[in-house]
Protein backbone atom coordinates (compact mmCIF):
# COMPACT_ATOMS: atom_id res chain seq x y z
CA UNK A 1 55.86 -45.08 29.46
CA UNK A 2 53.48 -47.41 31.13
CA UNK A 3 49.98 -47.25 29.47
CA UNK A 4 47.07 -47.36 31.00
CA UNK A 5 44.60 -49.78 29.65
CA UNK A 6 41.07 -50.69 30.89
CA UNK A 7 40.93 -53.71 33.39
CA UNK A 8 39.31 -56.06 30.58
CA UNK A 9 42.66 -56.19 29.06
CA UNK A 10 45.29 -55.74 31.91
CA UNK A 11 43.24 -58.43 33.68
CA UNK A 12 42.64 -61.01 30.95
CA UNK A 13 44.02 -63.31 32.78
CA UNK A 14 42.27 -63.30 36.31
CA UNK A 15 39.07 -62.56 34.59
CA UNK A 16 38.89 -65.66 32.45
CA UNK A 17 39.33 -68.09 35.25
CA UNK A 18 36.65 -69.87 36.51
CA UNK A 19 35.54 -68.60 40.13
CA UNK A 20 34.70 -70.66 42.90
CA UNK A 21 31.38 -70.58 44.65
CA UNK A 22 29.43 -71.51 47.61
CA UNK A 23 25.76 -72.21 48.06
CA UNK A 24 23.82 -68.92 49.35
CA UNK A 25 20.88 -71.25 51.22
CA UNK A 26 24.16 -73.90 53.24
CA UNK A 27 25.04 -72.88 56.44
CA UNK A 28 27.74 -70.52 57.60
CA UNK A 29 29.35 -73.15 59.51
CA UNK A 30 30.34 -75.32 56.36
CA UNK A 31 31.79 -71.82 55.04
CA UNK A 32 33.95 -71.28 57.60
CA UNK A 33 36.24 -73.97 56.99
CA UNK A 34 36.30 -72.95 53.48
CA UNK A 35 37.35 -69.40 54.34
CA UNK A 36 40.49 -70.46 56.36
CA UNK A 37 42.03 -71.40 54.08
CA UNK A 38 45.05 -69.41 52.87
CA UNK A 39 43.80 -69.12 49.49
CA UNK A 40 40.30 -67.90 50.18
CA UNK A 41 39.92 -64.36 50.58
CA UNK A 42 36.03 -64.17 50.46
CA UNK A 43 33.40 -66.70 49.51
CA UNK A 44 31.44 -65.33 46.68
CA UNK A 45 27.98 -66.92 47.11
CA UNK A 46 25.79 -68.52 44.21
CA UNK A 47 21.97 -69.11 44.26
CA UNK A 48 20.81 -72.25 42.07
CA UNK A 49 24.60 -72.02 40.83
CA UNK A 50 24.00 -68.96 39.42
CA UNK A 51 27.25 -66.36 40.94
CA UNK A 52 25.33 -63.58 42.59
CA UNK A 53 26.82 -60.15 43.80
CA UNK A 54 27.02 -61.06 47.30
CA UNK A 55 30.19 -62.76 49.04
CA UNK A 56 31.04 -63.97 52.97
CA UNK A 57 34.15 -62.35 54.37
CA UNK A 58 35.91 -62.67 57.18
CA UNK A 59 34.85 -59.07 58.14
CA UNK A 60 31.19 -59.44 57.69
CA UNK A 61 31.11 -62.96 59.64
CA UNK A 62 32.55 -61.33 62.33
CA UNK A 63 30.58 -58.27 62.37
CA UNK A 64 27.82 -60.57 62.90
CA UNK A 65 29.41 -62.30 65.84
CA UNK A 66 30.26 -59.48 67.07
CA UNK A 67 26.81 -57.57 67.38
CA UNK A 68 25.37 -61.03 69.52
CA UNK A 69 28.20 -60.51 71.43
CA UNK A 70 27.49 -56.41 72.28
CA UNK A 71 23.71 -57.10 72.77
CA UNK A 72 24.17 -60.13 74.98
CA UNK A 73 23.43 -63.05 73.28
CA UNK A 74 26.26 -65.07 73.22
CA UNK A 75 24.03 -68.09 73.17
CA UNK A 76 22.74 -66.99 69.76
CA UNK A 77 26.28 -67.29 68.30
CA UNK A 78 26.10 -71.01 68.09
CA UNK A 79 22.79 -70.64 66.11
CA UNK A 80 24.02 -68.04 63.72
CA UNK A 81 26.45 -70.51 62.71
CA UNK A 82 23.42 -72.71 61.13
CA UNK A 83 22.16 -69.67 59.85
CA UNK A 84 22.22 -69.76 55.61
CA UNK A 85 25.00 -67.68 54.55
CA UNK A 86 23.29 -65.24 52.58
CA UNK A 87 21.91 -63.61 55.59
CA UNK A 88 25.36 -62.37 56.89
CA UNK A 89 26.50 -61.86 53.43
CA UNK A 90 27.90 -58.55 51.51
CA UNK A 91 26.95 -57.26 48.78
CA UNK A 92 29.98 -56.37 46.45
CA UNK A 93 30.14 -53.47 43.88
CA UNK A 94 30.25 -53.50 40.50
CA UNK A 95 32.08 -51.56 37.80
CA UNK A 96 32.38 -51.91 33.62
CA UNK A 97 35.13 -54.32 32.62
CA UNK A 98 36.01 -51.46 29.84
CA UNK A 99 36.89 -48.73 32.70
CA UNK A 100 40.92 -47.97 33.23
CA UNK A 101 43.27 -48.84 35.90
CA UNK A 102 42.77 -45.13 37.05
CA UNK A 103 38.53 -45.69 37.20
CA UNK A 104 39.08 -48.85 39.05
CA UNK A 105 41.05 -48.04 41.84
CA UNK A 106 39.42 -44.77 42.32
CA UNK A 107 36.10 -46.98 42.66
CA UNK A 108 38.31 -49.68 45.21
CA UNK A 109 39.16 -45.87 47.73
CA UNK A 110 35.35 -44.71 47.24
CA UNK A 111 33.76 -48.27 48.85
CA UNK A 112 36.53 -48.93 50.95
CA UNK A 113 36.49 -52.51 50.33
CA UNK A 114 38.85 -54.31 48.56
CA UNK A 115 36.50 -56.77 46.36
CA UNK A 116 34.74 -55.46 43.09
CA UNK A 117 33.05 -57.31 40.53
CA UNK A 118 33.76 -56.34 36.82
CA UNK A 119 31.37 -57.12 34.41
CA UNK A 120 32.11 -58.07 31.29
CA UNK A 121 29.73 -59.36 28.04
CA UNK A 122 26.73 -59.97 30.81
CA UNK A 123 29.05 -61.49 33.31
CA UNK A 124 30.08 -60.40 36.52
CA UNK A 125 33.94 -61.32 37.60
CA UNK A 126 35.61 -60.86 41.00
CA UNK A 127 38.64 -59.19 41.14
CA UNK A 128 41.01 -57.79 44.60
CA UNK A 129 43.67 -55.73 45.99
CA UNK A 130 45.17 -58.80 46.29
CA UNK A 131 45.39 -58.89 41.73
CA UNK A 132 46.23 -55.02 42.15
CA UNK A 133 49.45 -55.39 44.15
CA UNK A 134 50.75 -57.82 41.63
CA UNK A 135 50.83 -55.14 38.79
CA UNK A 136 54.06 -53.78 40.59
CA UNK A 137 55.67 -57.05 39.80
CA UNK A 138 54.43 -56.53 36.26
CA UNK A 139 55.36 -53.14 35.70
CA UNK A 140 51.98 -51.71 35.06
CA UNK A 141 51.83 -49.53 38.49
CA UNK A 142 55.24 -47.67 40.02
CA UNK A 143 55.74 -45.46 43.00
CA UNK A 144 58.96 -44.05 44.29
CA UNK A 145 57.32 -43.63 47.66
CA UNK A 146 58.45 -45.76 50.51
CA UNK A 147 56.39 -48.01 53.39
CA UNK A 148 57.40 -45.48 56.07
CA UNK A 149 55.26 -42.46 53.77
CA UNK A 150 52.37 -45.01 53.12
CA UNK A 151 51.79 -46.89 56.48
CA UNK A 152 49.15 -46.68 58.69
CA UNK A 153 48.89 -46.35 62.73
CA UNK A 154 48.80 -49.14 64.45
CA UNK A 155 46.22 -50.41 66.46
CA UNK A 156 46.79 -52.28 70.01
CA UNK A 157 45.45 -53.55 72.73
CA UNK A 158 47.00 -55.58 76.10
CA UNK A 159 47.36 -59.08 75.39
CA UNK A 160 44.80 -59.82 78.72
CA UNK A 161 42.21 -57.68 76.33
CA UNK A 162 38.95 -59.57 76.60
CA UNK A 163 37.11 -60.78 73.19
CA UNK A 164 34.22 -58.29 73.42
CA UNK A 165 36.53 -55.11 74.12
CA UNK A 166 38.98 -55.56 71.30
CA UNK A 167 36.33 -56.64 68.89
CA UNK A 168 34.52 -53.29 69.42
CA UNK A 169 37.81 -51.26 68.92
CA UNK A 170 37.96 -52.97 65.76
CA UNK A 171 34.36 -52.56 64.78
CA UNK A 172 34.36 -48.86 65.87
CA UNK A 173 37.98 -48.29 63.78
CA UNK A 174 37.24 -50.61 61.24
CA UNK A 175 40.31 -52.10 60.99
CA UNK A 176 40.91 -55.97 59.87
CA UNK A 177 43.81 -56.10 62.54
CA UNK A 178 44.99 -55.61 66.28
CA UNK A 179 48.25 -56.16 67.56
CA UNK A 180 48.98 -57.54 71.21
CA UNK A 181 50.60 -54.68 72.72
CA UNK A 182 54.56 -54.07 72.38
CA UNK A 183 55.05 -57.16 69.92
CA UNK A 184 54.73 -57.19 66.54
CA UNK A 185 52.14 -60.32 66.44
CA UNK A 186 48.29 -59.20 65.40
CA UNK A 187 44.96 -61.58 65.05
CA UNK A 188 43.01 -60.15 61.99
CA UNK A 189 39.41 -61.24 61.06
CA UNK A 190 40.91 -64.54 59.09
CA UNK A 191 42.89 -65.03 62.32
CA UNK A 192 39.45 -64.68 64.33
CA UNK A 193 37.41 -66.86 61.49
CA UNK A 194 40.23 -69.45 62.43
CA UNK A 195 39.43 -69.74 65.74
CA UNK A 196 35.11 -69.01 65.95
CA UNK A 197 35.59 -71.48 62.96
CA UNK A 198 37.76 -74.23 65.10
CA UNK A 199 36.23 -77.44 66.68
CA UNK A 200 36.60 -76.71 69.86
CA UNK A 201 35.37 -73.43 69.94
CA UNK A 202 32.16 -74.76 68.06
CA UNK A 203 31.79 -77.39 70.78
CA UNK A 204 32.25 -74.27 73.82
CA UNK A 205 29.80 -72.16 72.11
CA UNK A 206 27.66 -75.29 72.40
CA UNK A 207 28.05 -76.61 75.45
CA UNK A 208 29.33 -73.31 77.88
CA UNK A 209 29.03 -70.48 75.47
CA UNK A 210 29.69 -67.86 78.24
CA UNK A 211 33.15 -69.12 78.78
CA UNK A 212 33.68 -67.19 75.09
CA UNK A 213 33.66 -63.61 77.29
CA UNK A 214 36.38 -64.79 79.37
CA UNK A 215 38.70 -65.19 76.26
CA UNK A 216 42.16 -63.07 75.89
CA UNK A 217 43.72 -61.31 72.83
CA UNK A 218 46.80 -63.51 73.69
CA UNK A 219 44.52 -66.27 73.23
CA UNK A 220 43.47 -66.19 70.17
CA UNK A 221 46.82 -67.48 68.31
CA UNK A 222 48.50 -63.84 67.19
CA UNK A 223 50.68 -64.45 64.01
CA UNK A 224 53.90 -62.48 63.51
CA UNK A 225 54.12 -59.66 61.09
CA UNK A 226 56.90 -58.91 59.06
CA UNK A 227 59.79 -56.06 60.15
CA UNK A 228 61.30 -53.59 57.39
CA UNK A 229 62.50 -50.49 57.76
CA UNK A 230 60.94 -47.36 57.00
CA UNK A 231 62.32 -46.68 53.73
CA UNK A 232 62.17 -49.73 52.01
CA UNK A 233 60.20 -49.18 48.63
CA UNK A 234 56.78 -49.60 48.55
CA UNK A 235 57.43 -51.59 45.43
CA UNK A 236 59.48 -54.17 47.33
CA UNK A 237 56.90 -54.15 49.77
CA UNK A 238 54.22 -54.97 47.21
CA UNK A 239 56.65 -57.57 46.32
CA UNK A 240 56.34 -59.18 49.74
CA UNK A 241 52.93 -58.64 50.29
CA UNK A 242 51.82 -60.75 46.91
CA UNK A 243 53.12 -63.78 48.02
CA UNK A 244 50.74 -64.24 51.07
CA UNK A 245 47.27 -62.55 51.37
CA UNK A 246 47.19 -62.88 55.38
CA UNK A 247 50.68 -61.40 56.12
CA UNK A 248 51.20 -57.36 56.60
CA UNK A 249 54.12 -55.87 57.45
CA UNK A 250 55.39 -53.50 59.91
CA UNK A 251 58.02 -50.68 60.49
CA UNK A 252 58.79 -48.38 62.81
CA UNK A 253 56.30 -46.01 62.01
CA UNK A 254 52.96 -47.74 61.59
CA UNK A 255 51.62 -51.11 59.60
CA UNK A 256 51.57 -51.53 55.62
CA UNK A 257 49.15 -53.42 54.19
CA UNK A 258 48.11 -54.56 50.36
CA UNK A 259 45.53 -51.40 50.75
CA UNK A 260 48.51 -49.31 51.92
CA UNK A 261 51.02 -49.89 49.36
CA UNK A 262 47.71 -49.59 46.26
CA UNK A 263 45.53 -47.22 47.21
CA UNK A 264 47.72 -44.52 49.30
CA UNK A 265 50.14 -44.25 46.60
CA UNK A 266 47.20 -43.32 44.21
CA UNK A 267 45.41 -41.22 46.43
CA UNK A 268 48.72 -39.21 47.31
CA UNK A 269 49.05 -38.92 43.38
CA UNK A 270 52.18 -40.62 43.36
CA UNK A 271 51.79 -43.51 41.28
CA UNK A 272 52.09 -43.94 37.93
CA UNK A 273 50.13 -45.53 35.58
């Protein structure tokens, strides 16, 4: 019988490490090349070293770019990346460090975001979907369901698809990814943070930033997802999915993602815990 304990405990681990922090008042553009790397996530923010609740992720950056981008202002994009990263910043959730497995991801489906922060004796820690998907490995979380019962639709677009139309099908879906139509390659927002983020594009957004509209999906360096088939467990999926944060994986009937293989299986009421 697998027990459920509160996160405090079934997270000791995680939660004791020391977390990794970024001046609120520096500029986004000396975050960016912080959050390409493969390890980084988000970027929780401090202010006078003191961690604070808010964070800089891919999505939010990009949200940003994106709304110069719909009003016209594509000059402005070059500014906003001088801008101090608290102003394009999110402002994670919080939940009691005592609270079950069951508490916590019910909070994770309610906020639709996969960052909390648990407090604990005063403190606030971070913890992800990306720590959630682990437990499989662990034993702590089961599901006999399989990827082809959890995945969701995928969402595509031609690769010709300029940058402003496919980033306002993924605003207005809110999805983190796009595929290039009939492949199995997709740009997500860490994809897109890689590229805004890259030296080149820095130096076109200051010298000709109107050449950015005439940008292609295709062009923005598509990675490959993963194939399985439709019944392969979501357990062996989680599996997968724990080595490498940016990877998803695909089947024939949709995408599964870290969210797909935690929270669906809850939701459906077929995990256990």
């Amino acid at each position: 019988m697998i027990v459920n304990e509160s996160i405090r405990v079934l997270f000791q681990e995680e939660l004791s490490k020391g977390e990794f922090s970024w001046p609120a008042e520096s500029s986004l553009i000396s975050a960016g090349s912080i959050l390409k790397r493969e390890e980084m996530d988000m970027l929780r923010l401090n202010r006078s070293g003191i961690l604070s609740d808010e964070a800089l992720t891919g999505y939010s950056i990009i949200s940003a770019i994106f709304s110069y981008m719909f009003y016209g202002n594509i000059e402005g994009i070059y500014e906003l990346m001088f801008e101090e990263c608290f102003k394009v910043a999110t402002v994670i959730d919080t939940i009691d460090g005592n609270v079950d497995l069951s508490a916590l991801l019910k909070k994770f489906a309610e906020i639709r975001f996969g960052h909390l922060l648990v407090k604990m004796d005063g403190v606030k820690h971070h913890i992800s979907i990306y720590d959630i998907i682990r437990l499989y490995e662990k034993g702590n979380i089961k599901t006999e369901l399989s990827v082809g019962e959890v995945s969701s639709r995928i969402l595509s677009m031609p690769g010709d698809a300029r940058l402003l139309d496919l980033l306002s099908e993924m605003m207005a879906k809110r999805v983190r990814r796009l595929f290039v139509e009939g492949t199995s390659s997709f740009i997500s927002d860490r994809v897109l943070i890689s590229y805004f983020f890259s030296s080149s594009t820095i130096n076109t957004l200051r010298n000709d930033p109107k050449r950015i509209a005439d940008v292609r999906l295709r062009d923005l360096g598509p990675i490959d997802a993963v194939e399985v088939n439709d019944d392969m467990k979501v357990a062996d999926a989680a599996r997968l999915l724990a080595k490498k944060k940016r990877d998803c994986l695909v089947c024939n009937k949709g995408i599964i993602s870290h969210w797909d293989c935690v929270i669906k299986p809850y939701l459906m009421g077929k995990m256990e815990i």
